[in-house]
Protein backbone atom coordinates (compact mmCIF):
# COMPACT_ATOMS: atom_id res chain seq x y z
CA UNK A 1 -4.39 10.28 12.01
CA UNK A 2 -7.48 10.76 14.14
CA UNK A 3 -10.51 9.46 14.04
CA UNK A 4 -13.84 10.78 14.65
CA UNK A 5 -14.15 9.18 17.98
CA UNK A 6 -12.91 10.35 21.19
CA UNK A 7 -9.61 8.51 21.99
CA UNK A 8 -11.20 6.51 25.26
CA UNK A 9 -13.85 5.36 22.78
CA UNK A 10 -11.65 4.08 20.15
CA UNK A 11 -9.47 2.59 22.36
CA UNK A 12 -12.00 0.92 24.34
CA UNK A 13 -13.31 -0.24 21.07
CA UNK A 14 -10.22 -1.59 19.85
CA UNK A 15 -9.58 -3.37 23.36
CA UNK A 16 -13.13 -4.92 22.68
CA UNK A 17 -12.27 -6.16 19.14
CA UNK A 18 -8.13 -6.81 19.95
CA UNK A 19 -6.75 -5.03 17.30
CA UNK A 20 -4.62 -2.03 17.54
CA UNK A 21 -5.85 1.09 15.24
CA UNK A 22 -3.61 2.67 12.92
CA UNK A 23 -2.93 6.47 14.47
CA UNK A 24 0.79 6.99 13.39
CA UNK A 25 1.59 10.83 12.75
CA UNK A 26 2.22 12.11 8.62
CA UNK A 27 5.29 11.82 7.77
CA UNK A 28 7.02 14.38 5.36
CA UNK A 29 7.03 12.62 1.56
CA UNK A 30 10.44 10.74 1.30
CA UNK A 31 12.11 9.19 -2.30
CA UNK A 32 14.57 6.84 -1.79
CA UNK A 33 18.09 6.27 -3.59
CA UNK A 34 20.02 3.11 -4.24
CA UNK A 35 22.03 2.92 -1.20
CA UNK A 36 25.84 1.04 -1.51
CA UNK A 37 26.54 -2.42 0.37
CA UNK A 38 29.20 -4.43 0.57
CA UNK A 39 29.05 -7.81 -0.56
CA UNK A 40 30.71 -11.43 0.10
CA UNK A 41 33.83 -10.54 -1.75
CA UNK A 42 34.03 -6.94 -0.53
CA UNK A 43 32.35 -4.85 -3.95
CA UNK A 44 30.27 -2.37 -2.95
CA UNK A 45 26.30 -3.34 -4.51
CA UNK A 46 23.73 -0.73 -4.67
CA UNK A 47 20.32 -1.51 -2.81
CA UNK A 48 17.99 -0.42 -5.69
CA UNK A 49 14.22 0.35 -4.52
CA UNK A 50 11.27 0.10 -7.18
CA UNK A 51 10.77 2.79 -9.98
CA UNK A 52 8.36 5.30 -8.16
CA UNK A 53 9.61 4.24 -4.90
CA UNK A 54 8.67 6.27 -1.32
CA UNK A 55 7.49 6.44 2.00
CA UNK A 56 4.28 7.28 2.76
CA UNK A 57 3.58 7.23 6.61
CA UNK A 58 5.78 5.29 8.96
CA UNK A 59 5.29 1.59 7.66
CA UNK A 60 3.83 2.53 4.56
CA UNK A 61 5.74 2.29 1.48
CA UNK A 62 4.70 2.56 -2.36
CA UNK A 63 6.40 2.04 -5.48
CA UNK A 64 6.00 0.53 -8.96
CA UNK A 65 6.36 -3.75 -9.83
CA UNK A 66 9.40 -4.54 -7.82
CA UNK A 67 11.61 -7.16 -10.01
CA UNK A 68 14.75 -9.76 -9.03
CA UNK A 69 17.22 -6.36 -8.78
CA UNK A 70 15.04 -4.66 -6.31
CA UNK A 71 14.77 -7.58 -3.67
CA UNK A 72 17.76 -6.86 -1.34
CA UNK A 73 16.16 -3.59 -1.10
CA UNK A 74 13.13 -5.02 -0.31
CA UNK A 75 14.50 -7.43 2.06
CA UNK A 76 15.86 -4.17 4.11
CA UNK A 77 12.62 -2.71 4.81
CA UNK A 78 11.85 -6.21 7.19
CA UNK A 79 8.25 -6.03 4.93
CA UNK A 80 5.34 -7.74 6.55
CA UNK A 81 2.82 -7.56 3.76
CA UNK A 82 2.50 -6.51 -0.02
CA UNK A 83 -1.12 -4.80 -1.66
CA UNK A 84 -0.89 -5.89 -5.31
CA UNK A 85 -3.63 -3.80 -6.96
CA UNK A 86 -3.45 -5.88 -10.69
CA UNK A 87 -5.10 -8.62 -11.58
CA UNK A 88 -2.20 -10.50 -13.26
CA UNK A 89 -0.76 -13.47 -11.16
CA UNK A 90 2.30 -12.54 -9.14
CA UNK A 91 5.20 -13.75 -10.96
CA UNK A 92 6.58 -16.89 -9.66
CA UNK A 93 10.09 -15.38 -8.99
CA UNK A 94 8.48 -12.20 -7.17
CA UNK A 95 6.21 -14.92 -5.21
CA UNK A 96 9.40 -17.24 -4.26
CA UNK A 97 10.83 -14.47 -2.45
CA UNK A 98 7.83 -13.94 -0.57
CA UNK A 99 7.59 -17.23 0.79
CA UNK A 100 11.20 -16.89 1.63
CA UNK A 101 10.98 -13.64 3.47
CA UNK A 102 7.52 -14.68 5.10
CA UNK A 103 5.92 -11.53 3.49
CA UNK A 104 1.95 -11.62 2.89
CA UNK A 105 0.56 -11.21 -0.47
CA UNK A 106 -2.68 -9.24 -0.45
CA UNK A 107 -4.47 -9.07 -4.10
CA UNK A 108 -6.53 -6.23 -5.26
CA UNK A 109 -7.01 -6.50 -8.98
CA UNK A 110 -8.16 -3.32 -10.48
CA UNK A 111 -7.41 -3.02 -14.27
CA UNK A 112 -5.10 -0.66 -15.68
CA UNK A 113 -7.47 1.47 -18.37
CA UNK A 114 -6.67 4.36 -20.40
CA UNK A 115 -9.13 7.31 -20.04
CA UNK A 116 -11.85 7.42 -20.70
CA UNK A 117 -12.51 4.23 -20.47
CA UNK A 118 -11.75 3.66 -16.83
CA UNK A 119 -13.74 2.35 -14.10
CA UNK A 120 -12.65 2.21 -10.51
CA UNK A 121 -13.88 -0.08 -7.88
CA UNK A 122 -14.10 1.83 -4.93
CA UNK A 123 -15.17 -1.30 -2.95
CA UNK A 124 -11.76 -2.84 -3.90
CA UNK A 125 -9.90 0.42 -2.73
CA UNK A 126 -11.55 0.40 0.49
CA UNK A 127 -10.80 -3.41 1.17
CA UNK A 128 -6.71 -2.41 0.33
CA UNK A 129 -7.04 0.39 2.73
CA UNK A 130 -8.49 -1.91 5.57
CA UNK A 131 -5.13 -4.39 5.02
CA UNK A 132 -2.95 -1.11 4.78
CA UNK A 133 -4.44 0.38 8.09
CA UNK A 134 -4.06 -2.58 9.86
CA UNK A 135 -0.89 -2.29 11.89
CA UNK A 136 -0.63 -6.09 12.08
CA UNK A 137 0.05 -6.08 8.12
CA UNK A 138 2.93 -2.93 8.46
CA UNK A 139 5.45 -2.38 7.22
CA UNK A 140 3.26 -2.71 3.90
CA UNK A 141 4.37 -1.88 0.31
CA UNK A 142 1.58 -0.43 -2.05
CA UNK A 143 2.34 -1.65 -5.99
CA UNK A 144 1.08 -1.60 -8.97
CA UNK A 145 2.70 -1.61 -12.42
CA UNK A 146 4.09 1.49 -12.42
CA UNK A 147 2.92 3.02 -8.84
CA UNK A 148 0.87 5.99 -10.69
CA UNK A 149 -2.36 5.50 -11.13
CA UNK A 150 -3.53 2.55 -9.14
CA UNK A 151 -1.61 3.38 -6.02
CA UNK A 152 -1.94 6.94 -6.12
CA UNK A 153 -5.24 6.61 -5.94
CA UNK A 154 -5.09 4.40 -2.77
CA UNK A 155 -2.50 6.45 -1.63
CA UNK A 156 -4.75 9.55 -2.35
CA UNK A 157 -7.70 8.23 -0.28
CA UNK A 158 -5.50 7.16 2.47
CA UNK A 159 -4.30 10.72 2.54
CA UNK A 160 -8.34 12.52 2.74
CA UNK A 161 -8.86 9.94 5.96
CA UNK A 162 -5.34 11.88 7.26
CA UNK A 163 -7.75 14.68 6.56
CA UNK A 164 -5.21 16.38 4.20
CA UNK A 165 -6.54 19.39 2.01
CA UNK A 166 -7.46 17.83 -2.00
CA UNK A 167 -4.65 19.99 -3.13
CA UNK A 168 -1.87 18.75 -1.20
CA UNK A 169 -3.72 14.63 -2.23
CA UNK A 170 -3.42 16.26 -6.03
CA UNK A 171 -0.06 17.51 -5.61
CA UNK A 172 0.91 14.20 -4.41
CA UNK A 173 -0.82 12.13 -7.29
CA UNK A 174 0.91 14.36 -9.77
CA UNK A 175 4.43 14.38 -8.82
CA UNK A 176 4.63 10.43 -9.62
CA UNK A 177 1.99 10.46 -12.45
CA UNK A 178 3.53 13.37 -14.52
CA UNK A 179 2.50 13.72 -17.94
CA UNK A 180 0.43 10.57 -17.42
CA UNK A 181 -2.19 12.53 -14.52
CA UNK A 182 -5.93 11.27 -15.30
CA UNK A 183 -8.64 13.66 -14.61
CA UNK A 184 -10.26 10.42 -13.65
CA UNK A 185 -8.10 9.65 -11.00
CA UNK A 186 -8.51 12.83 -9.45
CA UNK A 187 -11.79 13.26 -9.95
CA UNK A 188 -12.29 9.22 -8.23
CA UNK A 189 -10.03 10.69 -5.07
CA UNK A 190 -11.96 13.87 -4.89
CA UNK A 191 -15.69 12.32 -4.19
CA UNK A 192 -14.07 9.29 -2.15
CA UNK A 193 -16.52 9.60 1.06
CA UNK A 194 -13.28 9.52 3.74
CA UNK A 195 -15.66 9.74 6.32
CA UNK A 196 -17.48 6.63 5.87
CA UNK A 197 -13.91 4.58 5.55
CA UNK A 198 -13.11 6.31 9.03
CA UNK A 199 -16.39 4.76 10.50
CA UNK A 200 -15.39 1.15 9.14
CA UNK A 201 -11.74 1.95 10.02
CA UNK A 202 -12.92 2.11 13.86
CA UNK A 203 -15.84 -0.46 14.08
CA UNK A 204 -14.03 -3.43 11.95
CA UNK A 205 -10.70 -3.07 13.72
């Protein structure tokens, strides 16, 4: 992704503030499938992601609430950090393997409303993008309860600062919300001001 800054500047800038900015290429959409491993006694296990589970840029994953059956899977993708965007406490057991696997926990709670009833903090969305774009937090996993709604809209508004076209950020948004799509959503991802999160993106990092 580029930002709009001349490469000299933004590199000078993040020399000044010693960060590194996030400028990995797009990466095609990728779903994941259970993969087989072999285990202590020689049975082949299946590695089984999240439900909605996929890549979204190199070191950017998303998916649905990971439980105990997903966490060898987990463990594979050497995780530095996890955006949690409810506001329910992280289960103990999902928290315990964490700690174990020194992986981050990151907290944005945004409440999970039927239309059209729904309000979206935008201020939240921009403060999970800033721990997303941060290479220092990557590889990062995106979740929410079912990774629709909540993290395709982060997942939308990280796409507009990749300067993708609205329909290819809808197209996205649909193909894991379905039958569950919220005008809201889209209508939340259409007047996000991208721009202004590309500013921050350069001057905070």
């Amino acid at each position: 992704m580029k930002l709009d800054l001349p490469a000299k500047q933004r590199n000078q800038e993040a020399d000044q503030n010693g960060i590194e900015l996030w400028n990995r290429p797009k990466l095609p959409h990728l779903a994941v499938h259970p993969l087989p491993v072999s285990s202590d006694d020689g049975e082949v296990e299946a590695m089984v992601p999240p439900l909605n589970f996929a890549m979204v840029d190199d070191g950017i994953f998303r998916s649905g609430f990971p439980d105990a059956a997903n966490f060898r899977f987990l463990r594979s993708l050497n995780l530095r950090s996890i955006v949690y965007l409810c506001p329910e406490p992280y289960p103990e057991e999902n928290a315990r393997f964490l700690e174990q696997n020194g992986i981050e926990l990151h907290q944005f709670g945004i409440e999970g409303r039927k239309e059209p009833f729904v309000y979206i903090p935008e201020e939240r969305i921009r403060e999970a993008l800033k721990v997303i774009l941060d290479v220092r937090n990557q590889p990062v996993l995106i979740h929410c309860k079912r990774g629709k709604h909540r993290t395709g809209c982060v997942v939308g508004c990280l796409r507009k600062l990749q300067k993708w076209c609205l329909s290819s950020v809808f197209d996205e948004y649909l193909h894991f919300a379905a039958a569950k799509a919220r005008s809201t959503d889209q209508r939340f991802m259409e007047l996000f001001d991208a721009s202004s999160m590309m500013h921050l993106t350069a001057s905070q990092y």
